[in-house]
PDB file of N, CA and C in Angstrom:
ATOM      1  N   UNK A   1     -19.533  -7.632   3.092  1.00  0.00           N
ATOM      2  CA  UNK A   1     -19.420  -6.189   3.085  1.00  0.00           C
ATOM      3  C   UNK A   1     -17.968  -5.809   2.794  1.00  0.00           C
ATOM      4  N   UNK A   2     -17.720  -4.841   1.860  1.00  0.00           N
ATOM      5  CA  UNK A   2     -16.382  -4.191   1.716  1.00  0.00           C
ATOM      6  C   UNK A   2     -15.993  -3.886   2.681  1.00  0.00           C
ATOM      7  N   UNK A   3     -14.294  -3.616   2.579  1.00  0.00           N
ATOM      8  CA  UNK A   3     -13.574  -3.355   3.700  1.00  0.00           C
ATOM      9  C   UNK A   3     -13.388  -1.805   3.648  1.00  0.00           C
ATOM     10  N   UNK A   4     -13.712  -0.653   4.420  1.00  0.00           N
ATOM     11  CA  UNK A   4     -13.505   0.193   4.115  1.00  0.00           C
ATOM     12  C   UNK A   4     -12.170   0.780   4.269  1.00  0.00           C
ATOM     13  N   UNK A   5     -11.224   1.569   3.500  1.00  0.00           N
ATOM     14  CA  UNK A   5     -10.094   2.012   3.535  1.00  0.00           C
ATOM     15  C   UNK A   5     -10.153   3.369   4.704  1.00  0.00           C
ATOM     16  N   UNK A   6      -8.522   3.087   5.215  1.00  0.00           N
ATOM     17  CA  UNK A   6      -8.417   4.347   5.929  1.00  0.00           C
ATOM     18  C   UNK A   6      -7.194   4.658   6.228  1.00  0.00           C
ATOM     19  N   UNK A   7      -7.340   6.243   6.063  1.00  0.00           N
ATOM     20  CA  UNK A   7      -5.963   6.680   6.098  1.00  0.00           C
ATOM     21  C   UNK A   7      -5.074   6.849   6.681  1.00  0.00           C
ATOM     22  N   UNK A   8      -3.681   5.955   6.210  1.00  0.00           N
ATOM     23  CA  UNK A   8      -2.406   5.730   7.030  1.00  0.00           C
ATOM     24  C   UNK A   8      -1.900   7.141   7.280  1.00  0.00           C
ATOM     25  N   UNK A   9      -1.636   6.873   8.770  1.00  0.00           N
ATOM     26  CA  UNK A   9      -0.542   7.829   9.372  1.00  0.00           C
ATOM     27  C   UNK A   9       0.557   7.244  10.027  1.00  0.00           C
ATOM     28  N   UNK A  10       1.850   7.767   9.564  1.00  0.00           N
ATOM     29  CA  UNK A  10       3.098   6.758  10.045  1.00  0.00           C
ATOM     30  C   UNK A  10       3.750   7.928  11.245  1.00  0.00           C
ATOM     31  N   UNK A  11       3.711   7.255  12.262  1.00  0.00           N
ATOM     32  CA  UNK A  11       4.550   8.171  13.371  1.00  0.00           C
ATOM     33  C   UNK A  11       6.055   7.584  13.701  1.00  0.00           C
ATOM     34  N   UNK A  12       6.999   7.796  14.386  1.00  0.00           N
ATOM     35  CA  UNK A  12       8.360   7.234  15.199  1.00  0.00           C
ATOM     36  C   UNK A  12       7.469   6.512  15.670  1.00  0.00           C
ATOM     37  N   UNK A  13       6.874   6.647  17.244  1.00  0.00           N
ATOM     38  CA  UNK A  13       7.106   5.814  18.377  1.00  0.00           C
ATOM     39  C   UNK A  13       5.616   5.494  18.571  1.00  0.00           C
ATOM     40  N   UNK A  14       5.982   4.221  18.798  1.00  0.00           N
ATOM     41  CA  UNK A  14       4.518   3.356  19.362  1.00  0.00           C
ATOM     42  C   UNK A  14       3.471   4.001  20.493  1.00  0.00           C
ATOM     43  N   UNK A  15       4.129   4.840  21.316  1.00  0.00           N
ATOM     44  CA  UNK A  15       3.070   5.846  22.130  1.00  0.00           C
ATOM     45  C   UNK A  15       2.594   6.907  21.873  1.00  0.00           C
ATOM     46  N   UNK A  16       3.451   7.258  20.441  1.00  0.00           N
ATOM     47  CA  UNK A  16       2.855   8.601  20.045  1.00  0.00           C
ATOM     48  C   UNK A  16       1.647   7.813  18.830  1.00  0.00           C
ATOM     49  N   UNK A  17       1.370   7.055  18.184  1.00  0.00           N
ATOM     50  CA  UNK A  17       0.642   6.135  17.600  1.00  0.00           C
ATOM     51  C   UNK A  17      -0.503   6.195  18.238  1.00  0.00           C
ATOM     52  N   UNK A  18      -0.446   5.461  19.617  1.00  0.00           N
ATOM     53  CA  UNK A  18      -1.499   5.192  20.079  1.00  0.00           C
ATOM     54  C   UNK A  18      -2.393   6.135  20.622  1.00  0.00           C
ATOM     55  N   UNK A  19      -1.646   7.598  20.893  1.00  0.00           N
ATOM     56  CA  UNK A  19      -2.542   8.806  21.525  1.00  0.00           C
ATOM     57  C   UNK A  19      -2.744   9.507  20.011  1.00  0.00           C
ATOM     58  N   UNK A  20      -1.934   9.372  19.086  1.00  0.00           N
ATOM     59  CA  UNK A  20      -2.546   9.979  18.126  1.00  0.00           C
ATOM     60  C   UNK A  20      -4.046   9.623  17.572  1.00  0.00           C
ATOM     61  N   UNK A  21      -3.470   7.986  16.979  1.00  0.00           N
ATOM     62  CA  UNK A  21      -5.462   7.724  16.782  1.00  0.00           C
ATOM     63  C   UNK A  21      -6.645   7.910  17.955  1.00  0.00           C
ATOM     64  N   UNK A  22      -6.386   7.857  19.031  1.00  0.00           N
ATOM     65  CA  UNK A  22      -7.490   7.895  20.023  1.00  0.00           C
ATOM     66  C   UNK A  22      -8.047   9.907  19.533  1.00  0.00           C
ATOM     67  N   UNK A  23      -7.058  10.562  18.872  1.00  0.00           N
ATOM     68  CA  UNK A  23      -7.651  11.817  18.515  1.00  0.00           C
ATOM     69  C   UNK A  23      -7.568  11.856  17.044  1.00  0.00           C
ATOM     70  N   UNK A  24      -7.292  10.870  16.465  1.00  0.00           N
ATOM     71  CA  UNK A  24      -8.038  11.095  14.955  1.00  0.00           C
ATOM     72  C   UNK A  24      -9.103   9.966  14.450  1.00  0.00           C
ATOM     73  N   UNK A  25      -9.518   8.661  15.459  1.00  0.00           N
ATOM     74  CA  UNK A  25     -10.663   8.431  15.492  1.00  0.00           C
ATOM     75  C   UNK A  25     -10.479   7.197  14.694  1.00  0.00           C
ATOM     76  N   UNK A  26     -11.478   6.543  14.038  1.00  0.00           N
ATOM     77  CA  UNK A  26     -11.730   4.826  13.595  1.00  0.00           C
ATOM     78  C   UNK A  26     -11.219   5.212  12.261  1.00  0.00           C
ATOM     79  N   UNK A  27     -11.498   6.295  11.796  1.00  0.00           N
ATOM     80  CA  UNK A  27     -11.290   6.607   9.554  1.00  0.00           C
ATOM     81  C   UNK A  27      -9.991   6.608   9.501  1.00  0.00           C
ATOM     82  N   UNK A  28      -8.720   6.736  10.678  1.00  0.00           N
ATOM     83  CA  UNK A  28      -7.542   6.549  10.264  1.00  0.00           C
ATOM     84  C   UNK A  28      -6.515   5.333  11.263  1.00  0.00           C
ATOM     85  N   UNK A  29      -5.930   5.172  10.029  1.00  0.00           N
ATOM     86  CA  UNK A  29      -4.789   3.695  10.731  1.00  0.00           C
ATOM     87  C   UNK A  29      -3.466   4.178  11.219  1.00  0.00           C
ATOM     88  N   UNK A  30      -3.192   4.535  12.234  1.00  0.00           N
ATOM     89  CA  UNK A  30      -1.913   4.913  12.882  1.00  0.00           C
ATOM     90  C   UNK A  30      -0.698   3.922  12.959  1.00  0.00           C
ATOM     91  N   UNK A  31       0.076   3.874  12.564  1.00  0.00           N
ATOM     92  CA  UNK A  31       0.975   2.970  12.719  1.00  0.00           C
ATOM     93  C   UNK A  31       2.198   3.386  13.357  1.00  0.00           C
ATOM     94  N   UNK A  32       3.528   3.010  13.683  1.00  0.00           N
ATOM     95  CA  UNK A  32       4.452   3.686  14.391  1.00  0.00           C
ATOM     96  C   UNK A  32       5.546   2.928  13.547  1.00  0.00           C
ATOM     97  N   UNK A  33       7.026   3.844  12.957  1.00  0.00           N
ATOM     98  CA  UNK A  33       8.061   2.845  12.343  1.00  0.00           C
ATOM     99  C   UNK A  33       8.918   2.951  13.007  1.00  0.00           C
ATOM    100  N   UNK A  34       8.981   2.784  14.687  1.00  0.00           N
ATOM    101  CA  UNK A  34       9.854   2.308  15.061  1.00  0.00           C
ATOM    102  C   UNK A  34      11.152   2.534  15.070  1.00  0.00           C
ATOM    103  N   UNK A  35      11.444   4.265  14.553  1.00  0.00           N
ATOM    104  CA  UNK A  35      12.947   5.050  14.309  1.00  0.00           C
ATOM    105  C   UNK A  35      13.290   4.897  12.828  1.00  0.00           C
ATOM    106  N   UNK A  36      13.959   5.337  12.981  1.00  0.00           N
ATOM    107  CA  UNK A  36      14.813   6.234  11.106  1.00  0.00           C
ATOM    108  C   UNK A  36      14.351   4.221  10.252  1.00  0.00           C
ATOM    109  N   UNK A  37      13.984   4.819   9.388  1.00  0.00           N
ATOM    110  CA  UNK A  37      14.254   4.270   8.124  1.00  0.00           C
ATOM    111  C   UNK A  37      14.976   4.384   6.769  1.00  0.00           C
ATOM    112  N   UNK A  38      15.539   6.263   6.855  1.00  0.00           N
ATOM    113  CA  UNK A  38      15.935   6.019   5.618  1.00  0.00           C
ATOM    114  C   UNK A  38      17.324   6.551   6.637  1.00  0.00           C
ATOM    115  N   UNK A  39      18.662   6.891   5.850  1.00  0.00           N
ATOM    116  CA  UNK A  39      19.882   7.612   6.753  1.00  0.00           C
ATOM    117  C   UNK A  39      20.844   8.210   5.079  1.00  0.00           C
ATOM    118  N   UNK A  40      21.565   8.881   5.196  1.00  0.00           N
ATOM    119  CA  UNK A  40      22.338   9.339   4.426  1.00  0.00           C
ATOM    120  C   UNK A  40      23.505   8.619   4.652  1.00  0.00           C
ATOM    121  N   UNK A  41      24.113   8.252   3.048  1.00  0.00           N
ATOM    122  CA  UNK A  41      25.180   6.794   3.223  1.00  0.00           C
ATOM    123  C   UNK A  41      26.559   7.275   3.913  1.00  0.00           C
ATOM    124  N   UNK A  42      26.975   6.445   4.959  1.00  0.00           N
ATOM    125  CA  UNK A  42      28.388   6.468   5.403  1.00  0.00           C
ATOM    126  C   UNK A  42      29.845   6.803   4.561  1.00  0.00           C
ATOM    127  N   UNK A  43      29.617   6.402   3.422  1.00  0.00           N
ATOM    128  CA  UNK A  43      30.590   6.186   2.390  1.00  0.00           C
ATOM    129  C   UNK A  43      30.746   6.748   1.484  1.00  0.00           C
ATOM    130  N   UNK A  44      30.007   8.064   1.585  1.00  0.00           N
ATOM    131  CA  UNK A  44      30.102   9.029   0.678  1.00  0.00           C
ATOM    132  C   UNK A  44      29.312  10.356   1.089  1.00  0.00           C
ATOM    133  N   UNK A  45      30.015  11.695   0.230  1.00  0.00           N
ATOM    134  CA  UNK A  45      29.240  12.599   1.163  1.00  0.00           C
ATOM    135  C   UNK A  45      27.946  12.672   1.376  1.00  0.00           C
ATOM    136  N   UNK A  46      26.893  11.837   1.036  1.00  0.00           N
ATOM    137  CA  UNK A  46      24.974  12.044   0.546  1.00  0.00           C
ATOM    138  C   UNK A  46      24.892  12.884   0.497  1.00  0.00           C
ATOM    139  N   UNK A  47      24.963  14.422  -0.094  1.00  0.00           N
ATOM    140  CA  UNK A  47      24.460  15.457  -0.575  1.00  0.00           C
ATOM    141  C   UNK A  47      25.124  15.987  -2.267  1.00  0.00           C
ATOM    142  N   UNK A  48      24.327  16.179  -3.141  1.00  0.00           N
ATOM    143  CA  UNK A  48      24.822  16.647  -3.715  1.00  0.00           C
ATOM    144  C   UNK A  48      24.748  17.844  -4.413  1.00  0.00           C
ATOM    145  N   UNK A  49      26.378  18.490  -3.573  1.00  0.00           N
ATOM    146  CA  UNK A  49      26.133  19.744  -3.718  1.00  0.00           C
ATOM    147  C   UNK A  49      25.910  20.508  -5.249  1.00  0.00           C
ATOM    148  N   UNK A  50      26.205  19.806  -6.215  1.00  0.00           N
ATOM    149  CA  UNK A  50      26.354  20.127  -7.807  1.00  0.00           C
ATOM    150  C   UNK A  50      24.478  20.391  -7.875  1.00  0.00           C
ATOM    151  N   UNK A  51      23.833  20.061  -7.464  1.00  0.00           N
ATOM    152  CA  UNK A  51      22.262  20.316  -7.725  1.00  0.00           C
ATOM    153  C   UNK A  51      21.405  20.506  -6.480  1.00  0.00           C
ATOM    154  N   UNK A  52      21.539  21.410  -6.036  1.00  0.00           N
ATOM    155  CA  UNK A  52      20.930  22.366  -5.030  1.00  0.00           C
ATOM    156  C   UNK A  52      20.929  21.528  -3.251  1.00  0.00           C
ATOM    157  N   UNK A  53      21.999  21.055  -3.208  1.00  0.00           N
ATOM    158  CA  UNK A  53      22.139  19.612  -1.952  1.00  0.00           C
ATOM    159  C   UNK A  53      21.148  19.074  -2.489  1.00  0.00           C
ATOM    160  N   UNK A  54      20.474  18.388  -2.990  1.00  0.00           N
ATOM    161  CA  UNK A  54      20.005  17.264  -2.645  1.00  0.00           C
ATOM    162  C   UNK A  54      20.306  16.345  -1.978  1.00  0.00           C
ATOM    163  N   UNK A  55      19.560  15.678  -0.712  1.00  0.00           N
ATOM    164  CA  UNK A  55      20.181  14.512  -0.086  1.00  0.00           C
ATOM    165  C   UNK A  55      19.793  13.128  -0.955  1.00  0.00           C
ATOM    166  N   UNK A  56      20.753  11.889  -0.937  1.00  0.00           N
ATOM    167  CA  UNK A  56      20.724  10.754  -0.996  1.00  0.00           C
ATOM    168  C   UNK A  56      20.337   9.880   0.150  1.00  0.00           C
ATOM    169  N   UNK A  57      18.925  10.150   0.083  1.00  0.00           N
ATOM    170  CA  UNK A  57      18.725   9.065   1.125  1.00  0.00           C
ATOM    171  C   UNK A  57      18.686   7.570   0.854  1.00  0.00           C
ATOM    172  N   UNK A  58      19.063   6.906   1.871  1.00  0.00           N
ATOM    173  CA  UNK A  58      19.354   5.587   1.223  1.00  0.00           C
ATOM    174  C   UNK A  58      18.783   4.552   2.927  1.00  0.00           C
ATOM    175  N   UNK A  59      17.592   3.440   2.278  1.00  0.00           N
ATOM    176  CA  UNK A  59      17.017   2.781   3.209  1.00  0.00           C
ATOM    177  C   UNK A  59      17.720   1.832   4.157  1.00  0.00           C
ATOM    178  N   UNK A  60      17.917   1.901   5.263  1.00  0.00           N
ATOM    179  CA  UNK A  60      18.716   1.492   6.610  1.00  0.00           C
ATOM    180  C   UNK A  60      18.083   0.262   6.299  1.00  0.00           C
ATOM    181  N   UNK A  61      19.373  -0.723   6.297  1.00  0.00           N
ATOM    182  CA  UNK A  61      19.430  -2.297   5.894  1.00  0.00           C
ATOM    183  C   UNK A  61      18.278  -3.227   6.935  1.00  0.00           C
ATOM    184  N   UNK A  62      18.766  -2.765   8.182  1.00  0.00           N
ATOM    185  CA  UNK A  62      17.839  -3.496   9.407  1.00  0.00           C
ATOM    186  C   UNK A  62      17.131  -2.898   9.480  1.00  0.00           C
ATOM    187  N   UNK A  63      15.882  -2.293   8.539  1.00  0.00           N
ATOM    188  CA  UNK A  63      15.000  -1.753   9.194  1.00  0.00           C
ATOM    189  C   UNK A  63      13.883  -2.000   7.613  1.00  0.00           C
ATOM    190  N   UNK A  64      14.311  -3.200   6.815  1.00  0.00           N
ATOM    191  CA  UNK A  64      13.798  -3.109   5.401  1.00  0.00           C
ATOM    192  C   UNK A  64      12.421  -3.833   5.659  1.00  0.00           C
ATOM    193  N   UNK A  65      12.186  -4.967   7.014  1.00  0.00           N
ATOM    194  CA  UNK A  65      10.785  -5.450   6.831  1.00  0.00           C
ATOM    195  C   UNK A  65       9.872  -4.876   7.528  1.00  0.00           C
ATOM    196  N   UNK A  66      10.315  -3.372   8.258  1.00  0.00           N
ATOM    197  CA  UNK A  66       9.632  -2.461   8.630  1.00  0.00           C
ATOM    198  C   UNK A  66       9.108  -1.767   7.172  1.00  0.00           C
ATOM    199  N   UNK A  67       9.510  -1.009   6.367  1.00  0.00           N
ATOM    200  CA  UNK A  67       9.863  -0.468   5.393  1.00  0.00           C
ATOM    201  C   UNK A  67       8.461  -1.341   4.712  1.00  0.00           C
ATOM    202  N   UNK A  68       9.019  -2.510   4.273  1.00  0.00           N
ATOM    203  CA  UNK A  68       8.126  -3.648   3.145  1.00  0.00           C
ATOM    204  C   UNK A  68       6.592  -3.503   4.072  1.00  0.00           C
ATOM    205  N   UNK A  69       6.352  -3.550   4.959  1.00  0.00           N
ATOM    206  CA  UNK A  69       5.216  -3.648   5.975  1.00  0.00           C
ATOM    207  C   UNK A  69       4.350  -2.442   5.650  1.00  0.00           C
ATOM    208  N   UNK A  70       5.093  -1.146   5.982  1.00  0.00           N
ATOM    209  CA  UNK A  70       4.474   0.195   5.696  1.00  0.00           C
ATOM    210  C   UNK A  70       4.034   0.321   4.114  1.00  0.00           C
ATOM    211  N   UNK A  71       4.759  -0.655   3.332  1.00  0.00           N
ATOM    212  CA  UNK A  71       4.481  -0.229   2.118  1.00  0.00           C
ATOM    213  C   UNK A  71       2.954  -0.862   1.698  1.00  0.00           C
ATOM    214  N   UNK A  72       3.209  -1.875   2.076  1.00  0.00           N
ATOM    215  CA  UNK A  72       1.836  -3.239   1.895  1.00  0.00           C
ATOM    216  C   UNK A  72       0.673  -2.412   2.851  1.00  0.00           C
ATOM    217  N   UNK A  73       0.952  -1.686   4.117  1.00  0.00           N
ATOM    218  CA  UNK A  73      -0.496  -1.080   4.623  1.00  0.00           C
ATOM    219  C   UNK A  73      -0.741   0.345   3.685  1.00  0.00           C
ATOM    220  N   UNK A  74       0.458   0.997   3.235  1.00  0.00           N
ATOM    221  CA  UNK A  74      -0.100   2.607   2.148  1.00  0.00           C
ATOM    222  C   UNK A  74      -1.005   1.492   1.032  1.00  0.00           C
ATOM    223  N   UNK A  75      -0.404   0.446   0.429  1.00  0.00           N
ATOM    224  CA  UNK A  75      -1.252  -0.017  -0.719  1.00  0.00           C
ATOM    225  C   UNK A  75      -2.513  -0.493  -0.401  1.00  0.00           C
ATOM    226  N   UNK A  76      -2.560  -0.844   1.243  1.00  0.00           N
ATOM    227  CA  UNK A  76      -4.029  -1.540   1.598  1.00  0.00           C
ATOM    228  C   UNK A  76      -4.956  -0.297   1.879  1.00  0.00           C
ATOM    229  N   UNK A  77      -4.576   0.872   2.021  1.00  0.00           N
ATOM    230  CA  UNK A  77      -5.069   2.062   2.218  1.00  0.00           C
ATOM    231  C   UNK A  77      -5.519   3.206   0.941  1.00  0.00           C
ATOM    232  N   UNK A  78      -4.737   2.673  -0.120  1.00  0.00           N
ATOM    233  CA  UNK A  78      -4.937   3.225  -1.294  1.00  0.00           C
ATOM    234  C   UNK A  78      -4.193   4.318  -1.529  1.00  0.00           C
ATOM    235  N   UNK A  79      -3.126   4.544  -0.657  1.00  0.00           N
ATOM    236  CA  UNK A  79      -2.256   5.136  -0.556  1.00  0.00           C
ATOM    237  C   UNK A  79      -1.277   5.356  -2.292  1.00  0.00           C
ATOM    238  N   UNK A  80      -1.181   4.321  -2.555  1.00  0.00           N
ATOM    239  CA  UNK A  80       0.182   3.794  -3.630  1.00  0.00           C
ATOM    240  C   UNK A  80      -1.109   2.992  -4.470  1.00  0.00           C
TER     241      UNK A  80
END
């Protein structure tokens, strides 16, 4: 039997995860990432003001096989 897909929801914290799916039920996969993943770089201003601020977000080094993980469950979800 196929595996049926279901839709990722990424929260911060592992307790807000777990009370979330108990109210959105078996059709969705809750996951938690565990604090910031992306941050605006130290070493320069990350905004740029020349095109309406845009921020430069840029992915927090220790936090990349969190990152690679979330990406592999959006693709197992059909997310990506």
């Amino acid at each position: 039997m196929a595996k049926t897909k279901k839709d990722l929801v990424i929260v911060e914290s592992p307790a807000k995860a777990r009370t979330i799916e108990k109210y959105l039920g078996p059709q969705y996969h809750v996951v938690a990432s565990m604090g910031h993943l992306r941050d605006l770089p130290k070493s320069t201003m990350g905004v740029d003001i020349e095109n309406g601020f845009t921020p430069d977000y840029q992915p927090v080094k220790a936090r990349e096989d969190v990152i690679e993980e979330l990406q592999k469950l959006s693709k197992d979800s059909g997310i990506v």
